[in-house]
N, C-alpha and C. Protein backbone atom coordinates (compact mmCIF):
# COMPACT_ATOMS: atom_id res chain seq x y z
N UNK A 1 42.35 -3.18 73.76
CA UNK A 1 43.71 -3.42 74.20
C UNK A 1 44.61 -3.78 73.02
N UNK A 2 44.16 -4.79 72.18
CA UNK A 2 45.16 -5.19 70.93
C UNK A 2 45.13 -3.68 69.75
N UNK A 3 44.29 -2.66 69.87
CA UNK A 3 43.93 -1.96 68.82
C UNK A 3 45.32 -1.36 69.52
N UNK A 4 45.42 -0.87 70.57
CA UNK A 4 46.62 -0.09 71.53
C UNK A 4 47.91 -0.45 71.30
N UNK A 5 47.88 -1.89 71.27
CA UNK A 5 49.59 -2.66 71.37
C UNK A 5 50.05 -2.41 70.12
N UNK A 6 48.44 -3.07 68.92
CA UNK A 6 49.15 -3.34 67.39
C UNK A 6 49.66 -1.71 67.16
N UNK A 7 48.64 -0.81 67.32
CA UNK A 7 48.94 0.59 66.72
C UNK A 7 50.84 1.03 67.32
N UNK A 8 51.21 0.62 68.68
CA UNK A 8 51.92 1.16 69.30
C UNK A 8 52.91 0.56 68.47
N UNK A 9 52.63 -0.96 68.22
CA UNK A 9 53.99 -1.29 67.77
C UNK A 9 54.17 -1.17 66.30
N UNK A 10 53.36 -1.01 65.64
CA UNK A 10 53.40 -0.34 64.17
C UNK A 10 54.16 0.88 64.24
N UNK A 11 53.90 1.95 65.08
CA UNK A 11 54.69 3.07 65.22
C UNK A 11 56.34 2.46 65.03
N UNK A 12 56.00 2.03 66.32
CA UNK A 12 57.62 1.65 67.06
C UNK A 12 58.96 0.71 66.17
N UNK A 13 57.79 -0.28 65.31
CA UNK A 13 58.66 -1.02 64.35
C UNK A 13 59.28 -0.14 63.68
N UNK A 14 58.01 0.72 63.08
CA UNK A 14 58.83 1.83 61.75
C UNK A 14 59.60 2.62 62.45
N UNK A 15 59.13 3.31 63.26
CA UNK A 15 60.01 4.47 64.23
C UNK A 15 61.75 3.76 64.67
N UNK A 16 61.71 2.36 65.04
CA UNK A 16 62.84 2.26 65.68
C UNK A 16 64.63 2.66 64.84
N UNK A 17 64.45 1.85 63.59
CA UNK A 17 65.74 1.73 62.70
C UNK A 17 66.02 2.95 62.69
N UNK A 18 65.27 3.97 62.20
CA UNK A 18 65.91 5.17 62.19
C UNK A 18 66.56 6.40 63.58
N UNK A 19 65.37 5.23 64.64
CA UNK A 19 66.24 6.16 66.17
C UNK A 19 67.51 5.67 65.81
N UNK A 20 67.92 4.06 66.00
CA UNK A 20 68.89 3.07 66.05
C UNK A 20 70.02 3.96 64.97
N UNK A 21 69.73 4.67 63.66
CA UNK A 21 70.56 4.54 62.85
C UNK A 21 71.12 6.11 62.93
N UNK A 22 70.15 6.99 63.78
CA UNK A 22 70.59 8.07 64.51
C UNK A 22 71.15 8.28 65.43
N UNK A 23 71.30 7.40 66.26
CA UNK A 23 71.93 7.38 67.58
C UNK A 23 73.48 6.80 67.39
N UNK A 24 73.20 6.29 66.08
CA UNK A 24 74.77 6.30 65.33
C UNK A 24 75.24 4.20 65.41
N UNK A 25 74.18 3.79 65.17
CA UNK A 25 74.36 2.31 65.06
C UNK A 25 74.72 2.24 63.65
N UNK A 26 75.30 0.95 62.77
CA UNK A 26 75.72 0.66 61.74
C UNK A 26 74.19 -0.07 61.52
N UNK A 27 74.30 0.04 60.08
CA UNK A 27 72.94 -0.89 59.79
C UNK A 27 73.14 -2.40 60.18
N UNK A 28 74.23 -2.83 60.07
CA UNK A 28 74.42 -4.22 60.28
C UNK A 28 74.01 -4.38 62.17
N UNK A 29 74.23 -3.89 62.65
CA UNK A 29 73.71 -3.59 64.13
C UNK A 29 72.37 -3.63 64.14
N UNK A 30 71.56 -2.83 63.19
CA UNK A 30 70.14 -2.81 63.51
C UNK A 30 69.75 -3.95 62.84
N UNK A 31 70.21 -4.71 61.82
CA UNK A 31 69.92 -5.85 61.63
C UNK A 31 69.54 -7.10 62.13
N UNK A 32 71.01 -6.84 62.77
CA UNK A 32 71.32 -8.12 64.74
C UNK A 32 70.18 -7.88 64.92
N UNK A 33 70.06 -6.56 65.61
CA UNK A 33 69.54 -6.34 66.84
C UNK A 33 67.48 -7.08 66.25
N UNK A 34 67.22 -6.59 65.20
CA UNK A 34 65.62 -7.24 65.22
C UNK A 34 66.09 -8.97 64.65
N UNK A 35 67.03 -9.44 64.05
CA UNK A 35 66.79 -10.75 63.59
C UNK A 35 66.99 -11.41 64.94
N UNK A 36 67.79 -11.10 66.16
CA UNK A 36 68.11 -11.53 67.15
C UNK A 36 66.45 -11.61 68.10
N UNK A 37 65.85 -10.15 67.94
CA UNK A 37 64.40 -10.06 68.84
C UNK A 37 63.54 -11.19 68.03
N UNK A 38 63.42 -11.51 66.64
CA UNK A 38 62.47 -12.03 65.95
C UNK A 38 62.85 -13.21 66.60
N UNK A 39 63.71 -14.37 65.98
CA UNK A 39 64.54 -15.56 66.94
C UNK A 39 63.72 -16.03 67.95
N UNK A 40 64.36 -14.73 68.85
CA UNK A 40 63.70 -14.91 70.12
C UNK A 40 62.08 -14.97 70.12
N UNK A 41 61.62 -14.10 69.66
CA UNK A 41 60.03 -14.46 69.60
C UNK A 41 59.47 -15.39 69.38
N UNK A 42 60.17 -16.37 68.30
CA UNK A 42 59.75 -17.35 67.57
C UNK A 42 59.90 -18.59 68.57
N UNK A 43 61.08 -18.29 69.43
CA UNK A 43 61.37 -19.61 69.89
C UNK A 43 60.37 -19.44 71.28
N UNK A 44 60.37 -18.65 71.88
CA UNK A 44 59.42 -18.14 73.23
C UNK A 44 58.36 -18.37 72.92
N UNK A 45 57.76 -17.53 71.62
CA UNK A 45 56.03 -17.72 71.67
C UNK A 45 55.17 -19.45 72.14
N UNK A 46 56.02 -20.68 71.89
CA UNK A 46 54.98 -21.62 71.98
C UNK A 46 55.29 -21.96 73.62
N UNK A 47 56.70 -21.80 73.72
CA UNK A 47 56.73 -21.75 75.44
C UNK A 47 55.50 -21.45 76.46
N UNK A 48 55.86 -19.96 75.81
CA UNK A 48 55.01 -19.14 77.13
C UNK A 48 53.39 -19.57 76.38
N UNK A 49 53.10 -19.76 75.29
CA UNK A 49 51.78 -20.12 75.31
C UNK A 49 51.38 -21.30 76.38
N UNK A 50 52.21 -22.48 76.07
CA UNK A 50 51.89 -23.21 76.88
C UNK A 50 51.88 -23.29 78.15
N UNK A 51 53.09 -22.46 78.55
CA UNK A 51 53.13 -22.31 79.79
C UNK A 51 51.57 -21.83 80.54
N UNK A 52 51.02 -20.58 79.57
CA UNK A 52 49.89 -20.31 80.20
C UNK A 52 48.66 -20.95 80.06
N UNK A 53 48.65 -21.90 78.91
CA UNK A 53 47.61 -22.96 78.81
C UNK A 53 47.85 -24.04 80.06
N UNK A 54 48.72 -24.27 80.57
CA UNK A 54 49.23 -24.61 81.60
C UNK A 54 48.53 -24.07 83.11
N UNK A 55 49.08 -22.90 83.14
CA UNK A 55 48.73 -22.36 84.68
C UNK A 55 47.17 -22.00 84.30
N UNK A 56 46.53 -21.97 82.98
CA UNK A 56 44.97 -22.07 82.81
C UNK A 56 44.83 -20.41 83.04
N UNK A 57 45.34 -19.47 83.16
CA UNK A 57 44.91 -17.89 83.56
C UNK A 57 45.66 -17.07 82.31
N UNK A 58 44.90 -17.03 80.79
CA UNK A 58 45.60 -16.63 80.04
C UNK A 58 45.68 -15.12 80.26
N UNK A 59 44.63 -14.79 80.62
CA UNK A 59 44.11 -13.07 80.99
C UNK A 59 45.29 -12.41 82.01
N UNK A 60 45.85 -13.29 82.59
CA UNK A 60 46.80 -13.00 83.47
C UNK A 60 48.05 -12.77 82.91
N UNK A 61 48.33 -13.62 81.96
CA UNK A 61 49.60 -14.29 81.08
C UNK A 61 49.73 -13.02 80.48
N UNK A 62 49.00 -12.64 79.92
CA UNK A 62 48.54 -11.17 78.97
C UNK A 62 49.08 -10.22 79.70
N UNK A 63 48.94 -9.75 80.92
CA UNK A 63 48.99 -8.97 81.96
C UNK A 63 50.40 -8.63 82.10
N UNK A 64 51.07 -9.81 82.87
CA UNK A 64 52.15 -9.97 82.98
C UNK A 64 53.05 -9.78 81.89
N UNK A 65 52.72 -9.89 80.30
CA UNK A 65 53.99 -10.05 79.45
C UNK A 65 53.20 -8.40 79.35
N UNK A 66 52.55 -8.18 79.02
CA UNK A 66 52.31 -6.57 78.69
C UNK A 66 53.15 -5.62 79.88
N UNK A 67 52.98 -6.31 80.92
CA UNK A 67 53.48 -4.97 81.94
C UNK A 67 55.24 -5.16 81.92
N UNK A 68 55.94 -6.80 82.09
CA UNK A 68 57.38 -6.61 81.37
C UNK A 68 58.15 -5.91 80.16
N UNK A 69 57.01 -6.13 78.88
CA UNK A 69 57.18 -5.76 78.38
C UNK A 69 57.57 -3.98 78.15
N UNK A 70 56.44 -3.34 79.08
CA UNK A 70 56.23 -2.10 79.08
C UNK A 70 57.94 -1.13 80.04
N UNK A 71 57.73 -2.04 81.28
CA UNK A 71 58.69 -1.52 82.34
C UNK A 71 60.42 -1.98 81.40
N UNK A 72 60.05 -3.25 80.51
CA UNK A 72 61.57 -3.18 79.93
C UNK A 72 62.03 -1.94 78.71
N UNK A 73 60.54 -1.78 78.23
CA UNK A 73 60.76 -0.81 77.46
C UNK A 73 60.99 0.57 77.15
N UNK A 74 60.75 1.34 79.07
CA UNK A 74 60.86 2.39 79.31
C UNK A 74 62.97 2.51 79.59
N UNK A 75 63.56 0.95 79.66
CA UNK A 75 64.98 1.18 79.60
C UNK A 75 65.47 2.04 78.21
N UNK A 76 64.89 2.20 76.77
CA UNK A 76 64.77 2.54 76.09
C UNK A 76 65.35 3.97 75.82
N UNK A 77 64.75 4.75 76.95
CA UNK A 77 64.79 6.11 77.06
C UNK A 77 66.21 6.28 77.61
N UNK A 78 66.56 5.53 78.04
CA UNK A 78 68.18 5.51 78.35
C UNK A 78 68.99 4.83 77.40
N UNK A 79 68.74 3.99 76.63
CA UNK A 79 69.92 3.28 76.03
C UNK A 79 70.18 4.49 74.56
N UNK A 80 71.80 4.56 74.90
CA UNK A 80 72.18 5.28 73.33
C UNK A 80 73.07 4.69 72.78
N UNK A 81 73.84 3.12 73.34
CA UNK A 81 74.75 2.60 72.29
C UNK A 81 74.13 0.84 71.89
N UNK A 82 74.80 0.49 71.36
CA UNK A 82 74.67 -0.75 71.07
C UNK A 82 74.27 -2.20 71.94
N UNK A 83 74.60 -2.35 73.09
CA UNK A 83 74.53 -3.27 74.24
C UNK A 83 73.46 -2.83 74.90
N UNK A 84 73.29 -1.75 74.75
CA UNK A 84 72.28 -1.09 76.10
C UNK A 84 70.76 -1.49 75.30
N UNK A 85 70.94 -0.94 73.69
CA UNK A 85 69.66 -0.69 73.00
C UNK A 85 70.08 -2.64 72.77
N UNK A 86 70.30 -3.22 72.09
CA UNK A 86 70.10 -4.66 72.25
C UNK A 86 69.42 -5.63 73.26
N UNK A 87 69.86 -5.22 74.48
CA UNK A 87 69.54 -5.78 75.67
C UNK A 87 68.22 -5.69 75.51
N UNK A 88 67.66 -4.57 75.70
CA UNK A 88 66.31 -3.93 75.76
C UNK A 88 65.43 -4.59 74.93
N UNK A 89 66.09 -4.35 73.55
CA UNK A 89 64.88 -5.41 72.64
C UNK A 89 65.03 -6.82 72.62
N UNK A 90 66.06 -7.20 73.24
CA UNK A 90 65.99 -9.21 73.08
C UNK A 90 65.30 -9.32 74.32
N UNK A 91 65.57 -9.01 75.09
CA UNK A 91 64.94 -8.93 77.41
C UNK A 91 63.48 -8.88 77.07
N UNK A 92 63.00 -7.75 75.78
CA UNK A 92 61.73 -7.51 76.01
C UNK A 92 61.04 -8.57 74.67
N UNK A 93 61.75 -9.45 73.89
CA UNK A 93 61.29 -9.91 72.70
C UNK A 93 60.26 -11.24 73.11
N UNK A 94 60.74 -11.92 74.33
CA UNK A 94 59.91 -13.30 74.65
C UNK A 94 58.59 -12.83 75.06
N UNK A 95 58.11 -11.48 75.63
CA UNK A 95 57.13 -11.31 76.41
C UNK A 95 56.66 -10.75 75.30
N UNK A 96 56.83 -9.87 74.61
CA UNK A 96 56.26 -9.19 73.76
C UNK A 96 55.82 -10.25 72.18
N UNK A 97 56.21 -11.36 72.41
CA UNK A 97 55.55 -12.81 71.38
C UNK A 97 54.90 -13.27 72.01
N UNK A 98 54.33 -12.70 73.06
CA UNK A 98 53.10 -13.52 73.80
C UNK A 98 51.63 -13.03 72.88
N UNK A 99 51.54 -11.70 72.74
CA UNK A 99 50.46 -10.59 72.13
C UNK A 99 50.28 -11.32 70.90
């Protein structure tokens, strides 16, 4: 499962700036847009850890941020400006610092 996520998101890191900078974003936009997702990761990840050290079902915790993650990320295929593609990666940045 992690061989799947890491590989996917290795693609996707490198792959994204240049969709972003094709679809006609300013670099300063694609900048926002990951220092804003990172932020967010940073500040979520000990949350939701605990949260699921908490409810004790980490296997679940896993589950759940993988499948948000996934269903927020198919918005993707639709977003072509700035707000749309932002949304997408900050909405999907707390769940996706769970992995």
């Amino acid at each position: 499962m992690y061989f799947s996520y890491l590989g996917g998101a290795g693609i996707a890191i490198t792959y994204w700036p240049y969709h972003f900078e094709a679809v006609g974003l300013s670099k300063s936009d694609i900048g926002l847009i990951f220092a804003v997702r990172m932020a967010m990761g940073v500040i979520s990840q000990p949350l939701l850890a605990r949260f699921s050290d908490r409810w004790g079902r980490p296997a679940l915790m896993l589950f759940i941020s993988l499948s948000i993650t996934f269903w927020l990320s198919v918005g993707m295929l639709f977003a072509r400006d700035f707000l749309p593609i932002a949304l997408v990666m900050w909405l999907s940045a707390p769940f996706a610092a769970v992995f």
